[in-house]
Structure formats: C-alpha cells, structure tokens
Protein backbone atom coordinates (compact mmCIF):
# COMPACT_ATOMS: atom_id res chain seq x y z
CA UNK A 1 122.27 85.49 87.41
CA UNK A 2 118.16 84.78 86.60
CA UNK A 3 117.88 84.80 90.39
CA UNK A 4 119.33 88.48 91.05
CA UNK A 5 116.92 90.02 88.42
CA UNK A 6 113.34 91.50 89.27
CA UNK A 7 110.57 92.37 86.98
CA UNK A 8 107.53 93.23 88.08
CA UNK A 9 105.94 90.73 85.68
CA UNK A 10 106.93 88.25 87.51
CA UNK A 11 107.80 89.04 91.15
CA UNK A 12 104.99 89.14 94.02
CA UNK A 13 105.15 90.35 96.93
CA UNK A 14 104.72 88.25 100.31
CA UNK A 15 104.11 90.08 103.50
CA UNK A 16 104.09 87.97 106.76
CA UNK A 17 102.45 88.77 109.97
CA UNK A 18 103.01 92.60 110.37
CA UNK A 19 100.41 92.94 113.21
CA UNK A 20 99.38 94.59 115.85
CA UNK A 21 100.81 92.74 119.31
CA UNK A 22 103.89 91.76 117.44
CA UNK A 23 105.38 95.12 116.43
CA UNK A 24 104.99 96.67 119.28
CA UNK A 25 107.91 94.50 120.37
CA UNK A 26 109.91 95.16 117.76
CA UNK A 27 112.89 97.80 117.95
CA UNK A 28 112.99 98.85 114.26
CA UNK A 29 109.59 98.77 113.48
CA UNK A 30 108.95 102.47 112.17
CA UNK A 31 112.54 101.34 109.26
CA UNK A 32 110.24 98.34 108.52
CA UNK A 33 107.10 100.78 107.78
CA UNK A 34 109.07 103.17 105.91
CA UNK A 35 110.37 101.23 103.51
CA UNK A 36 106.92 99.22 103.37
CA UNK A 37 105.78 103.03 101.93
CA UNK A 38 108.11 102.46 99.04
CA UNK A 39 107.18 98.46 98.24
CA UNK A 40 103.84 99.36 98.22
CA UNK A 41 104.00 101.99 95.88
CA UNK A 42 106.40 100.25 94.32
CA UNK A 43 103.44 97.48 94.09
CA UNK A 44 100.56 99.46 93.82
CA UNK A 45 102.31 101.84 90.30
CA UNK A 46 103.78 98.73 88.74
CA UNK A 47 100.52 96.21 89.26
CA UNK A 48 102.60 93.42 91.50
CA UNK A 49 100.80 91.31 93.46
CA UNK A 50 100.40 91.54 96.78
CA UNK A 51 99.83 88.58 99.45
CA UNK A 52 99.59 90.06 103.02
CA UNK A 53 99.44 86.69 105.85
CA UNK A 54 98.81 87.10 109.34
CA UNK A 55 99.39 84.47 112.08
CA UNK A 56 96.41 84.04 114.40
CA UNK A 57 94.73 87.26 113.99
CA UNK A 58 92.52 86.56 116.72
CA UNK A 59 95.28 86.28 119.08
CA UNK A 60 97.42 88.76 117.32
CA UNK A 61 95.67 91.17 115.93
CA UNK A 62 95.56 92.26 112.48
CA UNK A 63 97.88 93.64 110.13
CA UNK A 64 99.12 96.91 111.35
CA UNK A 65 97.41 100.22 110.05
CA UNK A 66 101.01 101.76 108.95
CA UNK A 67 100.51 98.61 106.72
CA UNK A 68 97.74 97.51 106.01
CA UNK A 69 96.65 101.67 104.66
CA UNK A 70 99.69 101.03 102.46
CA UNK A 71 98.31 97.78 100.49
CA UNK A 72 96.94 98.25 96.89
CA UNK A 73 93.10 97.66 96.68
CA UNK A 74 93.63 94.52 95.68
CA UNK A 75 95.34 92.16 97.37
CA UNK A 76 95.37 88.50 98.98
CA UNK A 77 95.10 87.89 102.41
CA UNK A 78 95.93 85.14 103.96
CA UNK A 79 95.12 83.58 107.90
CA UNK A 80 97.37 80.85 108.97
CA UNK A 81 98.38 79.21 112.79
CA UNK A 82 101.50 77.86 111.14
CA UNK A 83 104.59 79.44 111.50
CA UNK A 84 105.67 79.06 107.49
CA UNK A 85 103.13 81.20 105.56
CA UNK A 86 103.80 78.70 102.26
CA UNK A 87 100.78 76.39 102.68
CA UNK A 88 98.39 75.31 100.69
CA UNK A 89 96.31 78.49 100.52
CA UNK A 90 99.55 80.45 99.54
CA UNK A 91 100.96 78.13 96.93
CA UNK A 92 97.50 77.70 95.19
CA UNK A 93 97.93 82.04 94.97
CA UNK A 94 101.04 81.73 93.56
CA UNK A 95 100.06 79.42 91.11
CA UNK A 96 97.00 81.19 90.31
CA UNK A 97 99.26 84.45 89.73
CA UNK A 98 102.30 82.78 88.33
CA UNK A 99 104.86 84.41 89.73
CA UNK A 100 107.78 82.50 90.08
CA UNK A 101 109.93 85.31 92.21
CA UNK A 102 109.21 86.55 95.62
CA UNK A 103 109.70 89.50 97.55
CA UNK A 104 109.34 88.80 100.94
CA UNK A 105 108.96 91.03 104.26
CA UNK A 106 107.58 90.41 107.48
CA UNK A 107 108.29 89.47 110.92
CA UNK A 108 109.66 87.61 112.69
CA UNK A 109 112.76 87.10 110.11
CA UNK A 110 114.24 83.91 112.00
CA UNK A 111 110.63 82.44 112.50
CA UNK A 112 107.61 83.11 110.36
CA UNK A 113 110.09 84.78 107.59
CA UNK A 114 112.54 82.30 107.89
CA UNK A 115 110.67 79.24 107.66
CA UNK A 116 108.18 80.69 104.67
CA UNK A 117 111.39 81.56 102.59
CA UNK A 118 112.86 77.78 103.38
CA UNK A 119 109.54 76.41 101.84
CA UNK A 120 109.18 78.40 99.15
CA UNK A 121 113.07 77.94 98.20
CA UNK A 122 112.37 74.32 98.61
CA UNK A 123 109.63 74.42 96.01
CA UNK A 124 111.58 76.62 93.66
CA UNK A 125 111.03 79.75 93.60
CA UNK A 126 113.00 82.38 93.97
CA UNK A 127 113.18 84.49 96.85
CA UNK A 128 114.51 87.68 97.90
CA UNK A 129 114.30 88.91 101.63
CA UNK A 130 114.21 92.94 102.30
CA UNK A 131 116.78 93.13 104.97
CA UNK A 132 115.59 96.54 106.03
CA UNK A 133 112.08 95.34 105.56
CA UNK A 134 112.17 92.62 107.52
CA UNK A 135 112.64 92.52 111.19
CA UNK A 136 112.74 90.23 114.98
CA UNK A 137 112.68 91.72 118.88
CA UNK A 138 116.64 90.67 118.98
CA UNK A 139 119.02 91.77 116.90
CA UNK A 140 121.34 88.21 116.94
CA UNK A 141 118.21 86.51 115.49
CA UNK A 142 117.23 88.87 112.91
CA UNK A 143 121.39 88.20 111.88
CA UNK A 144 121.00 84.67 112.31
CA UNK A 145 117.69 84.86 110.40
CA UNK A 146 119.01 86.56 107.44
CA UNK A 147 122.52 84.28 107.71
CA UNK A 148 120.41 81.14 107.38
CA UNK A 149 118.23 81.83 104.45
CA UNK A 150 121.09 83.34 102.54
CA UNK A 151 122.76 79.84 103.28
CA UNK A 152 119.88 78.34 101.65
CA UNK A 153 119.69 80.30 98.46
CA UNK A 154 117.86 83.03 99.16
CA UNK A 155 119.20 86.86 97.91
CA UNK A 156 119.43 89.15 100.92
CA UNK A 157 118.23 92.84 99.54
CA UNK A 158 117.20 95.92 100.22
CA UNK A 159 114.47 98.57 99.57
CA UNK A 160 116.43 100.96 97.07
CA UNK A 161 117.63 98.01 95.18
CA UNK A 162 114.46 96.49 94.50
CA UNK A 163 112.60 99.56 93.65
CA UNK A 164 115.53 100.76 91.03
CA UNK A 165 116.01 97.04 90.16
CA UNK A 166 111.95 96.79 89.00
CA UNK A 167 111.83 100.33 87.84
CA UNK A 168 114.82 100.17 85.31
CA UNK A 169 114.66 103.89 84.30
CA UNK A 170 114.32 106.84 85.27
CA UNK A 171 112.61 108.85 82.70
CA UNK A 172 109.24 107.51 83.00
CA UNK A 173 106.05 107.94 85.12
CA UNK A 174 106.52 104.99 87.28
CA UNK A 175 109.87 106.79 88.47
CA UNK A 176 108.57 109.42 89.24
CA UNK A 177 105.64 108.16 91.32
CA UNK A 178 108.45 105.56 93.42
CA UNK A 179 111.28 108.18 93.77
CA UNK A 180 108.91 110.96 95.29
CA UNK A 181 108.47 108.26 98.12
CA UNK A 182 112.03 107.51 98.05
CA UNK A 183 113.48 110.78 99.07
C-alpha cells in the first residue's frame, strides 16, 4: 500500500514539456491547466518540489504561460532532446532532493510522459500519473498511454485525490489555501 500514499515530504513533482507549439494541438489543454492551478498551489503551500522539463525549447517553445505563471519561485528546470525526461540531469535532482515518489504531468502521455514514467519506475521510484493532468492530440493514445504505464506499475490518479491525499485535513491553513482553488 506504500505506493498509494503521498506526503509532501517526500513526493516531487515532474512536469514534462507543457509548451508552447505542443498545446496548441492538444484538445483538453485548458482541463490540463486547470488542474495544474491546483498542483501548483498544492506545491507552492506545502513546499514540494517542483521539476518543470521542456523538449527542445528552441524548436518548441517554452513552457506555456498558463504554466509556467503557476510554478513556485523556486523550481528546477530542465532542457532535454530526449523523449524520456529521466536523464542524468533529472536523476542527479532527484537525488539531490530525495524524493523517492513522483507526481508526474505533462504531455504527450504515450511519449514524453510515458517513456519518463517507464524510467523512473525502472529505477524505483514511485510514480503516480495525473490522468486529468496529463494529456496527447488523440484520445486512443492518451488511453493507451495511461493503459501502459499502469501495466508497468505506475498509479493512475487524479487532481482531487492528490491534493486531499497530501493535505490530510481539513482544518488547517494549507486546506484552506488548496480548497479555495479547488472549487
């Protein structure tokens, strides 16, 4: 059961290739900000790291502003021409922060997201993918996506679940900062 449990103590967050020329393609984009809105502050009230990657900015463009306004202060940031985010530059992060769960989001969830989960399941940590945060131009490979890397290990979640999962209770400030956003 280890694997189904958050705390922000040790959870990060991981949030691949959100940018500019790729959302435009994508269909559910504006479910995939809003619940970005509540991660972040999610993030941002409970001090969880954040590691934002993009995938050939250059090309690509950067992380979109819906995004990237949403990011706490401090955060990593990460360039990479690979499709699987979890190279050397992201595990020496993790291991820096030692964090041995990840939340992960992104696009496109049977590439970039798909392959980045793989490696990082691989390596052992555990991973949870934001169904409603993550999200691909067709909706057969955002299924197949999400199929695969449950078949692999991974726990397929969602927004509410994470934020009530990390904030426990409702009778303190955190709470109260996350479920304003939540409504």
């Amino acid at each position: 059961m280890v694997k189904f449990r958050l705390h922000p103590e040790n959870t990060a967050f991981v949030v691949v290739d959100i940018q500019e020329k790729l959302m435009v393609t994508m269909e559910h984009r504006d479910k995939v900000y809003k619940n970005h809105r509540i991660l972040m502050a999610l993030a941002r009230q409970l001090n969880i790291p954040v590691i934002k990657c993009e995938q050939y900015p250059k090309g690509l463009g950067s992380t979109v502003p819906e995004i990237a306004e949403l990011l706490p202060q401090e955060h990593y940031t990460m360039e990479k021409v690979v499709f699987s985010a979890f190279g050397q530059d992201l595990k020496n992060i993790l291991q820096q922060i030692n964090r041995k769960n990840i939340v992960i989001t992104g696009t496109e969830t049977h590439v970039c997201v798909f392959q980045t989960t793989r490696d990082l399941l691989e390596d052992g940590y555990n991973v949870h993918v934001v169904r409603d945060g993550v999200c691909s131009r067709f909706k057969e490979n955002y299924l197949s996506g999400l199929q695969l890397m449950e078949n692999m290990g991974a726990v397929i979640n969602n927004t509410e679940t994470i934020a009530f999962d990390m904030l426990q209770r409702s009778d303190t400030p955190d709470f109260k900062v996350v479920s304003a956003i939540l409504k």
